[in-house]
PDB file of N, CA and C in Angstrom:
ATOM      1  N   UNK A   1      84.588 116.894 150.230  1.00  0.00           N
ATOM      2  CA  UNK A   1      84.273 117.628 149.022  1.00  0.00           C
ATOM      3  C   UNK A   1      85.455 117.662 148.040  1.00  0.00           C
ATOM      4  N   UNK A   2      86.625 117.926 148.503  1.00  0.00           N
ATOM      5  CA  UNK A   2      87.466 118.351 147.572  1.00  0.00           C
ATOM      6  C   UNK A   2      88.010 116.400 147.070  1.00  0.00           C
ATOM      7  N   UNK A   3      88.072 115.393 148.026  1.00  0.00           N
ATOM      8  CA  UNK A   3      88.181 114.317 147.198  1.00  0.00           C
ATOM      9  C   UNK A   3      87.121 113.898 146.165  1.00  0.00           C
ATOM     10  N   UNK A   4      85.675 114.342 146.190  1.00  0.00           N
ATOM     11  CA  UNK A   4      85.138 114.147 145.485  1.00  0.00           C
ATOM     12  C   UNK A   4      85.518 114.815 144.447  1.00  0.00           C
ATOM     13  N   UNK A   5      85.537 115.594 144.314  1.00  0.00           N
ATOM     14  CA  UNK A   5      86.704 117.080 142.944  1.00  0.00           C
ATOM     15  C   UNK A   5      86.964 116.418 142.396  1.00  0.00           C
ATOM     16  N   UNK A   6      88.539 115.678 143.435  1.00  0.00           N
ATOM     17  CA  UNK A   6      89.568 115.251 142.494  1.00  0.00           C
ATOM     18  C   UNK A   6      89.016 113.697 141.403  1.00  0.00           C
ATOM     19  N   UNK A   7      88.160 113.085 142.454  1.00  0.00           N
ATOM     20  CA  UNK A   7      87.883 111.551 141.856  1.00  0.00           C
ATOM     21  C   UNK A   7      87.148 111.589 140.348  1.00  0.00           C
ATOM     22  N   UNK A   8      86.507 113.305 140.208  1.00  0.00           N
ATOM     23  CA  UNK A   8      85.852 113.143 139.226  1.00  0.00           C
ATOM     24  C   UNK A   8      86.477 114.085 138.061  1.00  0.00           C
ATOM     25  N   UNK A   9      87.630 114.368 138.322  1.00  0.00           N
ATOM     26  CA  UNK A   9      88.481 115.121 137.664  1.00  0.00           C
ATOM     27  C   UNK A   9      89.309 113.910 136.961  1.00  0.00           C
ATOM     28  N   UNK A  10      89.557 113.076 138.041  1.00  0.00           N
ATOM     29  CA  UNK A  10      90.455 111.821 137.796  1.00  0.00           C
ATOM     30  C   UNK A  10      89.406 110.516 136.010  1.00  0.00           C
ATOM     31  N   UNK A  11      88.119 111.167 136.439  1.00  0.00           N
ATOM     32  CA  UNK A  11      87.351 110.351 135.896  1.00  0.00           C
ATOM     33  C   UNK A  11      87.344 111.021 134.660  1.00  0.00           C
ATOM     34  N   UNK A  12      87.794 112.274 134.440  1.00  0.00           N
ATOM     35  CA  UNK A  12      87.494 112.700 133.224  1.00  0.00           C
ATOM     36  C   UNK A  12      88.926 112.557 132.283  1.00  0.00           C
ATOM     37  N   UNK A  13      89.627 112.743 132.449  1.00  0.00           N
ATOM     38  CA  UNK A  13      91.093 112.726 132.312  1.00  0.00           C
ATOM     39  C   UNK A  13      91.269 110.873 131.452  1.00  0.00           C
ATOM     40  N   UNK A  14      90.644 110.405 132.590  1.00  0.00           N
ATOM     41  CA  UNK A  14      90.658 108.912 132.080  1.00  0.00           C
ATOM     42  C   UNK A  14      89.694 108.764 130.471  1.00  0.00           C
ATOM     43  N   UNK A  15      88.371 109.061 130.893  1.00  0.00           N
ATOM     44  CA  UNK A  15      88.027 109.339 129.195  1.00  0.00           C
ATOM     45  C   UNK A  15      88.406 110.185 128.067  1.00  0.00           C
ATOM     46  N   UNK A  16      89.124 111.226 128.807  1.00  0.00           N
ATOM     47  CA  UNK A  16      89.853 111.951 127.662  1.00  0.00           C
ATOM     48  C   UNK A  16      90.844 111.599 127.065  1.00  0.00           C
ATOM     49  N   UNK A  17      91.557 110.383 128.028  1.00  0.00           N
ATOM     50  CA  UNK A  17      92.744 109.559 127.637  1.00  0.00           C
ATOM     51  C   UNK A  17      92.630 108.705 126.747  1.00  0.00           C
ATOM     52  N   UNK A  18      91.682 108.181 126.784  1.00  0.00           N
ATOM     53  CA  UNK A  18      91.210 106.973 125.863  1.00  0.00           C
ATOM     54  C   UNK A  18      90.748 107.308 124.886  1.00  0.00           C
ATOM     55  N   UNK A  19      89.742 108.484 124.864  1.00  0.00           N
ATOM     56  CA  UNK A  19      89.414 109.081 123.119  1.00  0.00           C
ATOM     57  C   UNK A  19      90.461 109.630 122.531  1.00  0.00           C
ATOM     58  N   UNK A  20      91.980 110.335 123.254  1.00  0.00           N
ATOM     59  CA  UNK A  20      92.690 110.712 122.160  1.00  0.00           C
ATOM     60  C   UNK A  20      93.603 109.576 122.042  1.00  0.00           C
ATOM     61  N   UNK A  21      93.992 108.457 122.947  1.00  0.00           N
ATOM     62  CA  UNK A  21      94.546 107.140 122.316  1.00  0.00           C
ATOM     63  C   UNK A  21      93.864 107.019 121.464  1.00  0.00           C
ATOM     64  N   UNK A  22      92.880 106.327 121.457  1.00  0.00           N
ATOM     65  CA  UNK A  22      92.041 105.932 120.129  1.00  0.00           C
ATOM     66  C   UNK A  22      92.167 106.773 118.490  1.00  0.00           C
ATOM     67  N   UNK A  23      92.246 107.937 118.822  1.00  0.00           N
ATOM     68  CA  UNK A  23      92.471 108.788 117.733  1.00  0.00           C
ATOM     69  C   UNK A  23      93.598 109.100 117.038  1.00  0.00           C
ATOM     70  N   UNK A  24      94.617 109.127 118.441  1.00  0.00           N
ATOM     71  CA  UNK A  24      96.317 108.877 117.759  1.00  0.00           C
ATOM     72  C   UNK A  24      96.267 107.708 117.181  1.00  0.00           C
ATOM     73  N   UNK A  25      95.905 106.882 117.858  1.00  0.00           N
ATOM     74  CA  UNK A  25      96.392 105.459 117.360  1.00  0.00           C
ATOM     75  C   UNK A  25      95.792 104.761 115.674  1.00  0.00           C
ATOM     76  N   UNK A  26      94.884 105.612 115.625  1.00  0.00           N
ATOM     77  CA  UNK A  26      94.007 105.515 114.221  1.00  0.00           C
ATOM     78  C   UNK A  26      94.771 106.066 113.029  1.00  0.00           C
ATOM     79  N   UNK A  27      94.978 107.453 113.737  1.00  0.00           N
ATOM     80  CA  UNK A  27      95.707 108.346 112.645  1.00  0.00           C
ATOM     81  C   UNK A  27      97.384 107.552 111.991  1.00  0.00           C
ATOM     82  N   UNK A  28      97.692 106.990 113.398  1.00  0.00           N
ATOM     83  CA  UNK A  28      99.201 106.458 113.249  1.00  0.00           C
ATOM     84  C   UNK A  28      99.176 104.969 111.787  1.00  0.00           C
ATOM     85  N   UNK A  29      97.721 104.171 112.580  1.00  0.00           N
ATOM     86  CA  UNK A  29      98.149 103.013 111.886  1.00  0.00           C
ATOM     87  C   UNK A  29      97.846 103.795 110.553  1.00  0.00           C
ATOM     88  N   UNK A  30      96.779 104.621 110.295  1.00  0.00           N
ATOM     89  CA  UNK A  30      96.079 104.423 108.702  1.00  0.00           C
ATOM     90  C   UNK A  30      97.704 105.256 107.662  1.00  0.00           C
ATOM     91  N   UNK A  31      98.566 106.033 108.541  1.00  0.00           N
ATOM     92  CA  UNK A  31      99.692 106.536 108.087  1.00  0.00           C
ATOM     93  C   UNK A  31     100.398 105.388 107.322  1.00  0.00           C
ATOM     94  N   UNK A  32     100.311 104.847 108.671  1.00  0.00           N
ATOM     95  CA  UNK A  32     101.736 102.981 108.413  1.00  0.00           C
ATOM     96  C   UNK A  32     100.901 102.251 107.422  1.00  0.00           C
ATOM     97  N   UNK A  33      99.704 101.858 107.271  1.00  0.00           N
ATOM     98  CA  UNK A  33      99.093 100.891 106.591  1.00  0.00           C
ATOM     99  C   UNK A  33      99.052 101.677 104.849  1.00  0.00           C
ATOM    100  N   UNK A  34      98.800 103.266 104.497  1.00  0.00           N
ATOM    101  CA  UNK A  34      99.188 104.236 103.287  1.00  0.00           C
ATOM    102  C   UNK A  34     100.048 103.573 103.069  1.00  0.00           C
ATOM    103  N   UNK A  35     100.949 104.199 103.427  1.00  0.00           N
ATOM    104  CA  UNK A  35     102.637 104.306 103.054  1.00  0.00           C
ATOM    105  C   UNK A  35     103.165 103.044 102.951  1.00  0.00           C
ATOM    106  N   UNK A  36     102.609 102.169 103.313  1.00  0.00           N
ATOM    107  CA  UNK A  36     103.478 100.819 103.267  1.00  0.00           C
ATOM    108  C   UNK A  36     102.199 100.321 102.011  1.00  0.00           C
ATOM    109  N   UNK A  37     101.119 100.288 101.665  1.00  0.00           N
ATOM    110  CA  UNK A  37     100.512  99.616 100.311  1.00  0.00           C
ATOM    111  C   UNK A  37     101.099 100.081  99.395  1.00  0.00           C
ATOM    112  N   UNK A  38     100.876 101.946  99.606  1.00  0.00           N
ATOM    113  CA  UNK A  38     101.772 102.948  98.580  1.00  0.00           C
ATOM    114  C   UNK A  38     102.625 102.585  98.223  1.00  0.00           C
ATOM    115  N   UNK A  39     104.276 102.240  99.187  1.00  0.00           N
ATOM    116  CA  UNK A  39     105.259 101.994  98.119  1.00  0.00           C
ATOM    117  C   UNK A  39     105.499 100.779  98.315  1.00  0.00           C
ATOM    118  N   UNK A  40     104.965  99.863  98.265  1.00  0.00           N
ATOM    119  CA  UNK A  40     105.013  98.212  97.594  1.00  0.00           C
ATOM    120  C   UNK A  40     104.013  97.963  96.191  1.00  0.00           C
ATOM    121  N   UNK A  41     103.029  99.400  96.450  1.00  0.00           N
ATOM    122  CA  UNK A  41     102.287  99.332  94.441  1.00  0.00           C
ATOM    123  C   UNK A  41     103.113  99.960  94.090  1.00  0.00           C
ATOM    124  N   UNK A  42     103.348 101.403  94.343  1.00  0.00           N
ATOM    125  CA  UNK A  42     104.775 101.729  93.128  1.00  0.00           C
ATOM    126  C   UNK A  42     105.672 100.766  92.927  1.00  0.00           C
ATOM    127  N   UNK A  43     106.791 100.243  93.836  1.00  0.00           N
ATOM    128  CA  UNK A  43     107.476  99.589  93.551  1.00  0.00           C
ATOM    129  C   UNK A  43     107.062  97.982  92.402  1.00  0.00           C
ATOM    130  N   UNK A  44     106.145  97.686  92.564  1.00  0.00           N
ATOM    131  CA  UNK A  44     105.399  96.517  91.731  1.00  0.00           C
ATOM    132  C   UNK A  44     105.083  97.218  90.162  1.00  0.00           C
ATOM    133  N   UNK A  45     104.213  98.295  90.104  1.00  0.00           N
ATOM    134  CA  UNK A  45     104.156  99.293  89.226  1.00  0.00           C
ATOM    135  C   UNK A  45     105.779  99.237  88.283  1.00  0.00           C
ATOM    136  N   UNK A  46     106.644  99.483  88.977  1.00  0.00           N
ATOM    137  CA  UNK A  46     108.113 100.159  88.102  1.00  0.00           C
ATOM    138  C   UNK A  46     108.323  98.510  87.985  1.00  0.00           C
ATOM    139  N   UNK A  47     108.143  97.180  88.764  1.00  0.00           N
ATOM    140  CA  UNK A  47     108.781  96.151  88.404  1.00  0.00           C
ATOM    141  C   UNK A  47     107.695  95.590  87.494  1.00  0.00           C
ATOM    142  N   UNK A  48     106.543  95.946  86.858  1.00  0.00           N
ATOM    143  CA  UNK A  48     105.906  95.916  86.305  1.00  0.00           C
ATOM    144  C   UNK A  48     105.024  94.343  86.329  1.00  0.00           C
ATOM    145  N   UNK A  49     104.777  94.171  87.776  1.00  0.00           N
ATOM    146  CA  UNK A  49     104.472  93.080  88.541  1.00  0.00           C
ATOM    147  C   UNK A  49     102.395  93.200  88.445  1.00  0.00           C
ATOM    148  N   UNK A  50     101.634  92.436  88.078  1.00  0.00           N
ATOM    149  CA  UNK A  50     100.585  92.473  88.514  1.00  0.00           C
ATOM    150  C   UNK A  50      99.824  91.341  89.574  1.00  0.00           C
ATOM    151  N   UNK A  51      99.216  91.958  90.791  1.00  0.00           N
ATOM    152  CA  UNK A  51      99.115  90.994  91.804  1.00  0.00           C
ATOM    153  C   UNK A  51      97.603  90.159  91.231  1.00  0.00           C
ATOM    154  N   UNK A  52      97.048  91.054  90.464  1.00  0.00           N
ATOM    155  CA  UNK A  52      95.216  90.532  90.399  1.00  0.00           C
ATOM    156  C   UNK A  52      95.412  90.375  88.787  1.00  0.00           C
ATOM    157  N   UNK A  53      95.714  89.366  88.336  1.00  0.00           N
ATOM    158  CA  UNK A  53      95.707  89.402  86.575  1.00  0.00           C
ATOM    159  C   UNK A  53      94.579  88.905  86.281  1.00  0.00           C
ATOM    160  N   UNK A  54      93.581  90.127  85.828  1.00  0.00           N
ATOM    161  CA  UNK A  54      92.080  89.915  85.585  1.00  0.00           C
ATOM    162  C   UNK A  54      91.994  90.651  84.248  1.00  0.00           C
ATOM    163  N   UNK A  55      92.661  90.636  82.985  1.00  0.00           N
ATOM    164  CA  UNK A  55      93.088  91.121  81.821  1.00  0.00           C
ATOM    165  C   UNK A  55      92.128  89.807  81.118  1.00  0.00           C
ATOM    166  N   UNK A  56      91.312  90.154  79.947  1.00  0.00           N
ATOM    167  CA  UNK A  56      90.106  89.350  79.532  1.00  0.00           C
ATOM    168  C   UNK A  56      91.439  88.892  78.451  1.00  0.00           C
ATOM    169  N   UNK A  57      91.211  87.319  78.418  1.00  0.00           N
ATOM    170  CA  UNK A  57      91.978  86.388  77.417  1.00  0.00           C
ATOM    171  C   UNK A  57      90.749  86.073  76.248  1.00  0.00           C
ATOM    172  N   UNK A  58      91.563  86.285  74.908  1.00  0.00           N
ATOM    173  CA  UNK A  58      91.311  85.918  73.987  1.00  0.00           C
ATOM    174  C   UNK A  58      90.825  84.037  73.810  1.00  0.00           C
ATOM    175  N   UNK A  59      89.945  83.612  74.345  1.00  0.00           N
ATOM    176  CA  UNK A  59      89.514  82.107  74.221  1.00  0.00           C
ATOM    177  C   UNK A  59      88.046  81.623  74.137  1.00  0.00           C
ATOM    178  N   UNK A  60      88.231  80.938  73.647  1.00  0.00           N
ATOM    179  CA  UNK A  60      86.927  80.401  73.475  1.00  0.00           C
ATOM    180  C   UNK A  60      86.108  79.876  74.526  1.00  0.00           C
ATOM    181  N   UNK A  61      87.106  79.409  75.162  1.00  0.00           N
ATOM    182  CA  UNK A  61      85.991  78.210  76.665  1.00  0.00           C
ATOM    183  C   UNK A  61      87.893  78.242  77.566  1.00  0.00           C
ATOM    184  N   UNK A  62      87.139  78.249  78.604  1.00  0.00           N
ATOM    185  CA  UNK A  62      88.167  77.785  79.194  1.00  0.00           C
ATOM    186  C   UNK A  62      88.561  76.145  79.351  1.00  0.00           C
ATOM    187  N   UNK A  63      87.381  75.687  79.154  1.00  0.00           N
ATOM    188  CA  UNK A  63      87.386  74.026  79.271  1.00  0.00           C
ATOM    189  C   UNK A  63      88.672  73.618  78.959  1.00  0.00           C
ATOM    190  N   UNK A  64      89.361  72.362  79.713  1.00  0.00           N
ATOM    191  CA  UNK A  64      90.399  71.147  79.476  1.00  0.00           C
ATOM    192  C   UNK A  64      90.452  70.177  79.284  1.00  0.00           C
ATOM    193  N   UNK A  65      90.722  69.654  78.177  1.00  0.00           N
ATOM    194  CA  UNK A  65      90.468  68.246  78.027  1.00  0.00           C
ATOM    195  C   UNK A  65      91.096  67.188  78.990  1.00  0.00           C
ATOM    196  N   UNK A  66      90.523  66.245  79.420  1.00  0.00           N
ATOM    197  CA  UNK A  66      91.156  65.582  80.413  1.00  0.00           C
ATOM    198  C   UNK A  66      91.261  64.046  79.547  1.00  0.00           C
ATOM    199  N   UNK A  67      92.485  63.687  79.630  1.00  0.00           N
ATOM    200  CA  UNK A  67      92.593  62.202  78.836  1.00  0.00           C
ATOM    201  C   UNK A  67      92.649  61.202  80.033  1.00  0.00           C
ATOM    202  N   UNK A  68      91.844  60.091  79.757  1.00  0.00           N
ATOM    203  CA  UNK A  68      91.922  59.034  80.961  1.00  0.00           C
ATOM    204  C   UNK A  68      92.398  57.792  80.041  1.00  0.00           C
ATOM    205  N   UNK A  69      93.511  57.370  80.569  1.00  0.00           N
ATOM    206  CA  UNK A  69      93.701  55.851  80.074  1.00  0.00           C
ATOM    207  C   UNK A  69      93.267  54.938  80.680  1.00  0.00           C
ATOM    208  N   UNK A  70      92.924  53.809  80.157  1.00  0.00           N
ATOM    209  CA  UNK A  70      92.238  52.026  81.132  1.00  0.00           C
ATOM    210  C   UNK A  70      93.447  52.038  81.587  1.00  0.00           C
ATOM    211  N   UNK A  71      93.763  51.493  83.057  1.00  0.00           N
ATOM    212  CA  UNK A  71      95.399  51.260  83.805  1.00  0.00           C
ATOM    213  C   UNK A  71      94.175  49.533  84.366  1.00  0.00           C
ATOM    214  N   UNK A  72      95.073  48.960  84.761  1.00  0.00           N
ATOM    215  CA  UNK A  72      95.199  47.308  85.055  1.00  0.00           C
ATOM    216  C   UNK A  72      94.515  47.402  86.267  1.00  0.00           C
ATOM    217  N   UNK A  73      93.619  45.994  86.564  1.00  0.00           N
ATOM    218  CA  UNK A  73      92.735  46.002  87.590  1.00  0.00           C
ATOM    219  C   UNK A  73      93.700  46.441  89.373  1.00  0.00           C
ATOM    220  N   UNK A  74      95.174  45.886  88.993  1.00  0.00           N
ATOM    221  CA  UNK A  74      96.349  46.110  90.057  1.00  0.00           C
ATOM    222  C   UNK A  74      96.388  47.487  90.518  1.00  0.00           C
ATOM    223  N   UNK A  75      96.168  47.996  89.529  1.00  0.00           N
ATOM    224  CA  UNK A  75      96.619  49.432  89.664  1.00  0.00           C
ATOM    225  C   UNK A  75      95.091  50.519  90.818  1.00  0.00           C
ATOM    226  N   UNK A  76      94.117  49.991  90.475  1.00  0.00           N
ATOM    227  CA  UNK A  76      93.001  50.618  90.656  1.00  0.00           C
ATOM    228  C   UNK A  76      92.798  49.986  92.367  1.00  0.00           C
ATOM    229  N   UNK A  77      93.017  48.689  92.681  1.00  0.00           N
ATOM    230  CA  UNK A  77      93.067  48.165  94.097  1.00  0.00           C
ATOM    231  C   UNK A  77      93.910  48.482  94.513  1.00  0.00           C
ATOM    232  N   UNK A  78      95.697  49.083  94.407  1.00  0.00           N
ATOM    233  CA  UNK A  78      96.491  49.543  95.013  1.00  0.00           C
ATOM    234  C   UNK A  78      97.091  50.998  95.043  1.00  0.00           C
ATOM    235  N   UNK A  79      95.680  51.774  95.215  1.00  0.00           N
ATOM    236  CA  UNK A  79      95.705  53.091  94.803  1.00  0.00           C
ATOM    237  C   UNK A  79      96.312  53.606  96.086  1.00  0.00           C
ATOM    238  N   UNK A  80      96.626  53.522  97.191  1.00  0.00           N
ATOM    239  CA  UNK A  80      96.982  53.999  98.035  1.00  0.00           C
ATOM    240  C   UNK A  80      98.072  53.515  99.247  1.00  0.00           C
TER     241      UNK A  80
END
């Protein structure tokens, strides 16, 4: 009787272990993962750095003209 006690005492302890790992360990990273986006945007912010430059440009088309010159039949068989 009393090893049965303990085995299921032992059994609870073990899931209680693992739900508050899980919960420290959540709380810890989402701390580290804050604080470290936090001050690498401030710091970008004061260096006045933008990572996503999605600022609408004044243009008409983005299109590029692409110029192709005729190059020599040599050139086109020894492309590689």
């Amino acid at each position: 009787m009393p090893k049965k006690l303990f085995e299921s005492f032992k059994s609870f302890l073990g899931h209680l272990g693992r739900i508050i790992s899980g919960i420290v360990s959540f709380i810890l990273l989402a701390i580290v993962y804050f604080t470290g986006i936090g001050v690498v945007s401030i710091v970008m912010k004061i260096f006045g750095k933008h990572f996503l430059d999605i600022k609408k440009q004044k243009k008409e088309s983005n299109w590029q003209e692409h110029k192709v010159e005729k190059q020599s039949l040599e050139h086109y068989y020894r492309t590689f």
